[in-house]
C-alpha atoms as a PDB file:
ATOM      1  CA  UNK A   1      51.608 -10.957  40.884  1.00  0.00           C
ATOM      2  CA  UNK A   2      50.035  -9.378  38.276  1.00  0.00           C
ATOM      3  CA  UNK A   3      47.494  -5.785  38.490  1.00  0.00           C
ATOM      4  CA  UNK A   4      44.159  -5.620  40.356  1.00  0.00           C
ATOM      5  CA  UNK A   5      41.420  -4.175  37.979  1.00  0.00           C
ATOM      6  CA  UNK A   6      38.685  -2.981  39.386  1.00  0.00           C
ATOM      7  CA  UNK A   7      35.236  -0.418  37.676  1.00  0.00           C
ATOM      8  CA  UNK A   8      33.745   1.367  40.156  1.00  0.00           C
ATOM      9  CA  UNK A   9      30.243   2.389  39.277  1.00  0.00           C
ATOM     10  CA  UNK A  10      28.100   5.316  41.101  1.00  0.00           C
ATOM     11  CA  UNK A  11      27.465   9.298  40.869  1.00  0.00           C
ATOM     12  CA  UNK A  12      30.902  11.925  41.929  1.00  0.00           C
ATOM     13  CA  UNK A  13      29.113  14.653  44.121  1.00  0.00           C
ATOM     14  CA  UNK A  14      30.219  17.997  45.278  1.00  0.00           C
ATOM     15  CA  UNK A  15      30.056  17.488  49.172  1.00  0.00           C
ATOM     16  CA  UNK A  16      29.141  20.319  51.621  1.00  0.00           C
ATOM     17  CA  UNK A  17      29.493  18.890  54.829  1.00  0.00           C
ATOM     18  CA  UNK A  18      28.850  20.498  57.936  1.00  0.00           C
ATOM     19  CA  UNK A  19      29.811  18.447  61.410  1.00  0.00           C
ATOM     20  CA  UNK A  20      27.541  18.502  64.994  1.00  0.00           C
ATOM     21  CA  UNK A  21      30.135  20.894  66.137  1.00  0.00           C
ATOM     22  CA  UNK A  22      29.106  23.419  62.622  1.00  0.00           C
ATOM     23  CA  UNK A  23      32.652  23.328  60.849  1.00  0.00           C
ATOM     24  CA  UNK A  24      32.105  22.844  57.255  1.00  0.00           C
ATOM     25  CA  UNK A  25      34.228  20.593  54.837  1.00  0.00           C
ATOM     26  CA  UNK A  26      33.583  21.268  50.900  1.00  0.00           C
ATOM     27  CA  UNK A  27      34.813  18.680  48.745  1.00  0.00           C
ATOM     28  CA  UNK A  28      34.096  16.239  45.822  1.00  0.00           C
ATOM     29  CA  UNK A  29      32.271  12.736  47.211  1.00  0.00           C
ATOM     30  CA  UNK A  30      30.665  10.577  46.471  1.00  0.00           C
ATOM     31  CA  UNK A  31      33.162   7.606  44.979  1.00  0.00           C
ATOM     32  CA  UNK A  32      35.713   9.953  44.927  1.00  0.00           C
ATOM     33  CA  UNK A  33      36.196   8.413  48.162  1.00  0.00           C
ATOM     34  CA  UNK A  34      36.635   4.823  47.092  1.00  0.00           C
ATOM     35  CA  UNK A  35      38.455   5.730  43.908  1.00  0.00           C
ATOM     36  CA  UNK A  36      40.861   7.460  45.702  1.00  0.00           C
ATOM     37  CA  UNK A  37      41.806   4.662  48.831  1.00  0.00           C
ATOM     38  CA  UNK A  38      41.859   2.661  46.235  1.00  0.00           C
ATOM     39  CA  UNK A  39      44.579   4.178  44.234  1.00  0.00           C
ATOM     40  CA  UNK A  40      46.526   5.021  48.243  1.00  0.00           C
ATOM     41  CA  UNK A  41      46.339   1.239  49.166  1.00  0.00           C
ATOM     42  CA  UNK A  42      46.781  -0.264  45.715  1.00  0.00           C
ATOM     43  CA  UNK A  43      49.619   1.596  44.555  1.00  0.00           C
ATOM     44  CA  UNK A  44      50.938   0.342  41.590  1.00  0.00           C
ATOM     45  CA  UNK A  45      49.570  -3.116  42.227  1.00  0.00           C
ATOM     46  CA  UNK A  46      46.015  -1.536  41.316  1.00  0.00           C
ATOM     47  CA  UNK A  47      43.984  -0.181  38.009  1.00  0.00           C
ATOM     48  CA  UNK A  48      40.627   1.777  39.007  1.00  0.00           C
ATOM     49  CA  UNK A  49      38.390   2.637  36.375  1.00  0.00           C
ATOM     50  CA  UNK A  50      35.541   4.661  37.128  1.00  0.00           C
ATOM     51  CA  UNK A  51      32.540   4.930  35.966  1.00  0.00           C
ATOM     52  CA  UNK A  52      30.314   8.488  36.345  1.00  0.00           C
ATOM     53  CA  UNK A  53      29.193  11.334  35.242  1.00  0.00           C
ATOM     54  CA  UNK A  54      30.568  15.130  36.414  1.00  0.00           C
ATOM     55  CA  UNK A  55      29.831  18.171  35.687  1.00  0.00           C
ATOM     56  CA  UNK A  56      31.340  20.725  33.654  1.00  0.00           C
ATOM     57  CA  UNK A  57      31.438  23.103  36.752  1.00  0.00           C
ATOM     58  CA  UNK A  58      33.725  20.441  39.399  1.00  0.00           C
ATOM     59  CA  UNK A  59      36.031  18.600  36.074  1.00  0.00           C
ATOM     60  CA  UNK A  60      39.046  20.585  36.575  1.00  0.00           C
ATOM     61  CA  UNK A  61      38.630  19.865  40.358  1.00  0.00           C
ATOM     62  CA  UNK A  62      38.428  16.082  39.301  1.00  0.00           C
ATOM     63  CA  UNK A  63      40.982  16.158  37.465  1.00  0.00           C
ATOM     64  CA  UNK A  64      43.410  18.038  39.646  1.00  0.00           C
ATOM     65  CA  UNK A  65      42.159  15.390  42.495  1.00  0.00           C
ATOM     66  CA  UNK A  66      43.299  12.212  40.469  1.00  0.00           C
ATOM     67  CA  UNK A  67      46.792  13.520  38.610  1.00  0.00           C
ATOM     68  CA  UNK A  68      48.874  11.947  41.421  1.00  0.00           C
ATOM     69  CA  UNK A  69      47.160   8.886  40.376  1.00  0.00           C
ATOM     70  CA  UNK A  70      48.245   7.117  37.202  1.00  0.00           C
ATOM     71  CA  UNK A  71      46.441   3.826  38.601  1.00  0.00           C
ATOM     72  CA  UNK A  72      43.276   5.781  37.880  1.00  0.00           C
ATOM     73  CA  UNK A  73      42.018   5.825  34.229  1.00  0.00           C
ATOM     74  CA  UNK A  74      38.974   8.373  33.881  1.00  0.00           C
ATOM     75  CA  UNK A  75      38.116   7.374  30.351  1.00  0.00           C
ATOM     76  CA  UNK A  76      34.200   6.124  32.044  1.00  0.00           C
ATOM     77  CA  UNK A  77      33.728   9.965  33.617  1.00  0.00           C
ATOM     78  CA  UNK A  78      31.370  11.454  31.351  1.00  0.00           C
ATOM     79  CA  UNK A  79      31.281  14.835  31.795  1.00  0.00           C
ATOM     80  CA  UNK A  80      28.407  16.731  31.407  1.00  0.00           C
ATOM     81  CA  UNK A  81      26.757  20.629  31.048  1.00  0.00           C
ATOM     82  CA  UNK A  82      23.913  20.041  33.781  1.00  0.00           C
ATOM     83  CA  UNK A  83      26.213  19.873  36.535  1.00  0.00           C
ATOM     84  CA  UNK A  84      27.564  17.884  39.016  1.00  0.00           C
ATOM     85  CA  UNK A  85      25.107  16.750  41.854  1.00  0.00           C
ATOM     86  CA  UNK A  86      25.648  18.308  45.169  1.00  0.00           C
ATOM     87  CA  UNK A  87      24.928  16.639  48.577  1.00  0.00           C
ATOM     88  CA  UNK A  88      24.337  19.121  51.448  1.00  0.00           C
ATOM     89  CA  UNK A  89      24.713  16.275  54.723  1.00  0.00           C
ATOM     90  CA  UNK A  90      24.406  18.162  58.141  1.00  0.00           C
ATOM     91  CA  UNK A  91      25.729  15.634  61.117  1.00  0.00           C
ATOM     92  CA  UNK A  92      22.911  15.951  63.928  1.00  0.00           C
ATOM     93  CA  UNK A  93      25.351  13.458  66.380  1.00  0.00           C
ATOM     94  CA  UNK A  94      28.429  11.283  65.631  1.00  0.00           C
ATOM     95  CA  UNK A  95      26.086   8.892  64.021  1.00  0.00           C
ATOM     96  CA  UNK A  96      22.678  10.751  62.546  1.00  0.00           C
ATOM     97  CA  UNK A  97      23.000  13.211  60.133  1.00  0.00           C
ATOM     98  CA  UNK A  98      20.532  15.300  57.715  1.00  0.00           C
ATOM     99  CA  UNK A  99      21.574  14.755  54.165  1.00  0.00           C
ATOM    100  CA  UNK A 100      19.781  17.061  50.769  1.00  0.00           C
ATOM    101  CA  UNK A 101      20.883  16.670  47.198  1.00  0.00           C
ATOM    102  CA  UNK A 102      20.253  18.697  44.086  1.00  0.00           C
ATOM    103  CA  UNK A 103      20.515  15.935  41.276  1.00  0.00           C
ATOM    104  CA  UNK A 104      21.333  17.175  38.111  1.00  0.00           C
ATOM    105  CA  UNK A 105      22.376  13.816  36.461  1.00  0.00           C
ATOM    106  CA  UNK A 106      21.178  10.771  35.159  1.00  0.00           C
ATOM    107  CA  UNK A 107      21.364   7.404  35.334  1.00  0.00           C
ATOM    108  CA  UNK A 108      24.544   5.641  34.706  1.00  0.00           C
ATOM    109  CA  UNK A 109      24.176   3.005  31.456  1.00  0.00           C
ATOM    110  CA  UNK A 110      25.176  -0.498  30.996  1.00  0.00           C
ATOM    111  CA  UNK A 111      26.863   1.099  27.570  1.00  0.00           C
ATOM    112  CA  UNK A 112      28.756   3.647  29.798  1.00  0.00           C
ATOM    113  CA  UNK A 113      29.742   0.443  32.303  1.00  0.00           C
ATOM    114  CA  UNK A 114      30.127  -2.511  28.953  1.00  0.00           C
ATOM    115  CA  UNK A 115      33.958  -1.276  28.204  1.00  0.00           C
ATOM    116  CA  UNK A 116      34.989  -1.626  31.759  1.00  0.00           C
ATOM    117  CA  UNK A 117      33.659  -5.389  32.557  1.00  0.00           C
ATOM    118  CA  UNK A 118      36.724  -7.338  31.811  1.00  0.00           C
ATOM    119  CA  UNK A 119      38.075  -6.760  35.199  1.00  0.00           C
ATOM    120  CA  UNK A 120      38.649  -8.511  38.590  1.00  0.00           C
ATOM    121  CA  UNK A 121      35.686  -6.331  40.256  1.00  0.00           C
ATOM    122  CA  UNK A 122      33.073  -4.175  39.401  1.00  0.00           C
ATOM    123  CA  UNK A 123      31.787  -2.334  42.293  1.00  0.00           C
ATOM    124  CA  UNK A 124      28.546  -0.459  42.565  1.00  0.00           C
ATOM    125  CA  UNK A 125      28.402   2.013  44.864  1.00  0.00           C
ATOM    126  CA  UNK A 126      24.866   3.784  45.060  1.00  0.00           C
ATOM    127  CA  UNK A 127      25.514   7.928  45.863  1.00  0.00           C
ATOM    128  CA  UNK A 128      22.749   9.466  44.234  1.00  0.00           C
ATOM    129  CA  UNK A 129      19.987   6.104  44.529  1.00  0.00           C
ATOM    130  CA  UNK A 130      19.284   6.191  41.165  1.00  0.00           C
ATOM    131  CA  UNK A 131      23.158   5.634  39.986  1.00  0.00           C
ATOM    132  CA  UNK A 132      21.902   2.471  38.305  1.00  0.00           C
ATOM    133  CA  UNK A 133      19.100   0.668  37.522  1.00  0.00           C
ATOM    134  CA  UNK A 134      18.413  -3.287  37.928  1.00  0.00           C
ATOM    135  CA  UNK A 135      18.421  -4.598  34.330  1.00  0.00           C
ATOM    136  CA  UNK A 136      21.854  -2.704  34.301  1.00  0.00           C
ATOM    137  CA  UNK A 137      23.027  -4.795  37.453  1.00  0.00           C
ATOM    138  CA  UNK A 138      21.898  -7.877  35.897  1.00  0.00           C
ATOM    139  CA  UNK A 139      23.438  -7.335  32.730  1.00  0.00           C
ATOM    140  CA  UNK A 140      26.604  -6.351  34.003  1.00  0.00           C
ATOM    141  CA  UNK A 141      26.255 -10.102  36.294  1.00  0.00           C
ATOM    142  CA  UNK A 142      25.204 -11.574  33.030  1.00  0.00           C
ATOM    143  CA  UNK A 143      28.655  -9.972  30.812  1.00  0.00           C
ATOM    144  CA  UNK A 144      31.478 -10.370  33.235  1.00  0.00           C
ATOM    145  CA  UNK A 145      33.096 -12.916  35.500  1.00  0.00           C
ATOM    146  CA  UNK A 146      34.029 -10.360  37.954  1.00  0.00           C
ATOM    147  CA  UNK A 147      33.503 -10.058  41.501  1.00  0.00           C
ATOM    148  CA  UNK A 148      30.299  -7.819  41.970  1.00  0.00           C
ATOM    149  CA  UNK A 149      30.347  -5.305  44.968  1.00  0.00           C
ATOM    150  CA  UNK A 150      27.733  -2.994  46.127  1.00  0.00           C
ATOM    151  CA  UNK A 151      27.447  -0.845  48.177  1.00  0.00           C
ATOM    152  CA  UNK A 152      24.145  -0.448  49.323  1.00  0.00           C
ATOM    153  CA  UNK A 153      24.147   3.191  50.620  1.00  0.00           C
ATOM    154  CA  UNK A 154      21.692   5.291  48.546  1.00  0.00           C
ATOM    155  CA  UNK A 155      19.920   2.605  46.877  1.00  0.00           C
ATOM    156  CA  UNK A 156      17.399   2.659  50.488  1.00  0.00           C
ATOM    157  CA  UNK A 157      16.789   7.166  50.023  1.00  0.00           C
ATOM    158  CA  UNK A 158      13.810   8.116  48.055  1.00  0.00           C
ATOM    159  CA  UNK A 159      14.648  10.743  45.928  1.00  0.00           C
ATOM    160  CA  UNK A 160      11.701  12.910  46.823  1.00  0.00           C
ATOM    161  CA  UNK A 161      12.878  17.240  45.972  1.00  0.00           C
ATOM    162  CA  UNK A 162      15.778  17.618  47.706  1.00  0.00           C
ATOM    163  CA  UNK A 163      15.042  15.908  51.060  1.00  0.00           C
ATOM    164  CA  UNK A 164      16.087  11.894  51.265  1.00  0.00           C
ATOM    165  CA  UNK A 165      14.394   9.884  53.665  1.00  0.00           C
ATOM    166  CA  UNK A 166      14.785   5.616  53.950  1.00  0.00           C
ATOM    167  CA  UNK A 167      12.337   3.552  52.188  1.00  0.00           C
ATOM    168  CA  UNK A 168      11.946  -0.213  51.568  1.00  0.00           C
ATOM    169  CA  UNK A 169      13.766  -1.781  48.293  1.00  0.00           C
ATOM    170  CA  UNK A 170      10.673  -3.940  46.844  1.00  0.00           C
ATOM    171  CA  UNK A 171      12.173  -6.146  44.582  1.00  0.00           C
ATOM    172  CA  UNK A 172      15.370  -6.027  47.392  1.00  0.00           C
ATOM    173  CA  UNK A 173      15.989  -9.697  46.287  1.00  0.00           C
ATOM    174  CA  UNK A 174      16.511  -9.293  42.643  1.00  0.00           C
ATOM    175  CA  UNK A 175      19.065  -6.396  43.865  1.00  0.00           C
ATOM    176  CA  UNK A 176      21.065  -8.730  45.231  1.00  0.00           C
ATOM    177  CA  UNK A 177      20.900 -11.940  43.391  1.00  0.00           C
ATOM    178  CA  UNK A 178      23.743 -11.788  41.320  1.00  0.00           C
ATOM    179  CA  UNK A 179      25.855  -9.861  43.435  1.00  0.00           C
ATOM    180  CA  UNK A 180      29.024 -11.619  45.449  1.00  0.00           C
ATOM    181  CA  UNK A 181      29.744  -8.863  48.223  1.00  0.00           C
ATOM    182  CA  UNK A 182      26.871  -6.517  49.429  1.00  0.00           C
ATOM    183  CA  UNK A 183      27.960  -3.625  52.350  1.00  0.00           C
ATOM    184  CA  UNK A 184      25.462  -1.585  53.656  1.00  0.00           C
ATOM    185  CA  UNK A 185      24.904  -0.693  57.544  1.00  0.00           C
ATOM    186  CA  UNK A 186      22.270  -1.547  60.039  1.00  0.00           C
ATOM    187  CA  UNK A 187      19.691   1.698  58.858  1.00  0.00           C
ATOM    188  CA  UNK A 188      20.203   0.716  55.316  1.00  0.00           C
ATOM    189  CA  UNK A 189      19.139  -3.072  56.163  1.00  0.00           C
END
């Protein structure tokens, strides 16, 4: 059996998270997360290659996180002087929670994703809402023969200051027309 490839697309955050019971966690998010469980489950059977920006201020961090993972190959992480954003996400219950961001960058390219397309998937995973835009979806469909994940997530939270409330996706169907495998949870439907 030969190695898994997958790009995964979408904003690294620094993550302040505070649970209903008030203990705080403080750790790079965002798809962190699935770049990591990725490189856990896949061992060597696996090649991640993200794609993202981060900030100056969390690199080292980032780096330090993914050393014990030669599966991951960080040549898409961009990083960048602005910052890295940072998601504040207070947990009212179990299942509710109050979620601010400070953005600080921008939207992720289909020049920053192009190198990355020869793969087995390319999954999308919306952090910030504004990781990537449509034309960039469809051109990545219209470039690769690879599996297309995304993960809905973000792509529902206006961006409005720092507060994110849910909003309606107008052109939702153009979103999802070329993609093959679409996750997202009963709020974000």
């Amino acid at each position: 059996m030969g190695v898994f490839n997958v790009t995964v697309v979408g904003n690294i955050n620094h993550d302040i998270i505070v649970s209903s019971e008030g203990k705080t966690t403080d750790s790079l998010g965002g798809i962190v997360y699935n770049i990591v469980t990725l490189a856990e489950v896949g061992g060597s059977f696996i090649k991640i290659f993200p794609v993202s920006f981060i900030g100056r201020d969390e690199k080292r961090k980032f780096d330090k996180l993914i050393a014990p993972y030669p599966n991951v190959l960080i040549t898409g992480v961009v990083e960048i002087s602005e910052g890295t954003n940072i998601n504040y996400l207070r947990y009212t219950n179990c299942n509710e929670r109050e979620e601010l961001t400070q953005f600080f960058t921008g939207e992720i390219t289909y020049e920053m994703i192009e190198k990355f397309l020869d793969v087995d998937v390319v999954h999308f995973n919306f952090i910030s809402g504004y990781d990537v835009a449509l034309d960039t979806i469809v051109k990545v469909r219209e470039k690769t023969d690879a599996l297309i994940f995304l993960d809905v997530h973000s792509l529902v939270l206006k961006k409005e200051t720092t507060q994110r409330h849910y909003r309606c996706v107008a052109q939702w169907k153009d979103w999802i027309k070329g993609v093959d495998i679409i996750q997202m949870n009963i709020t974000e439907l």
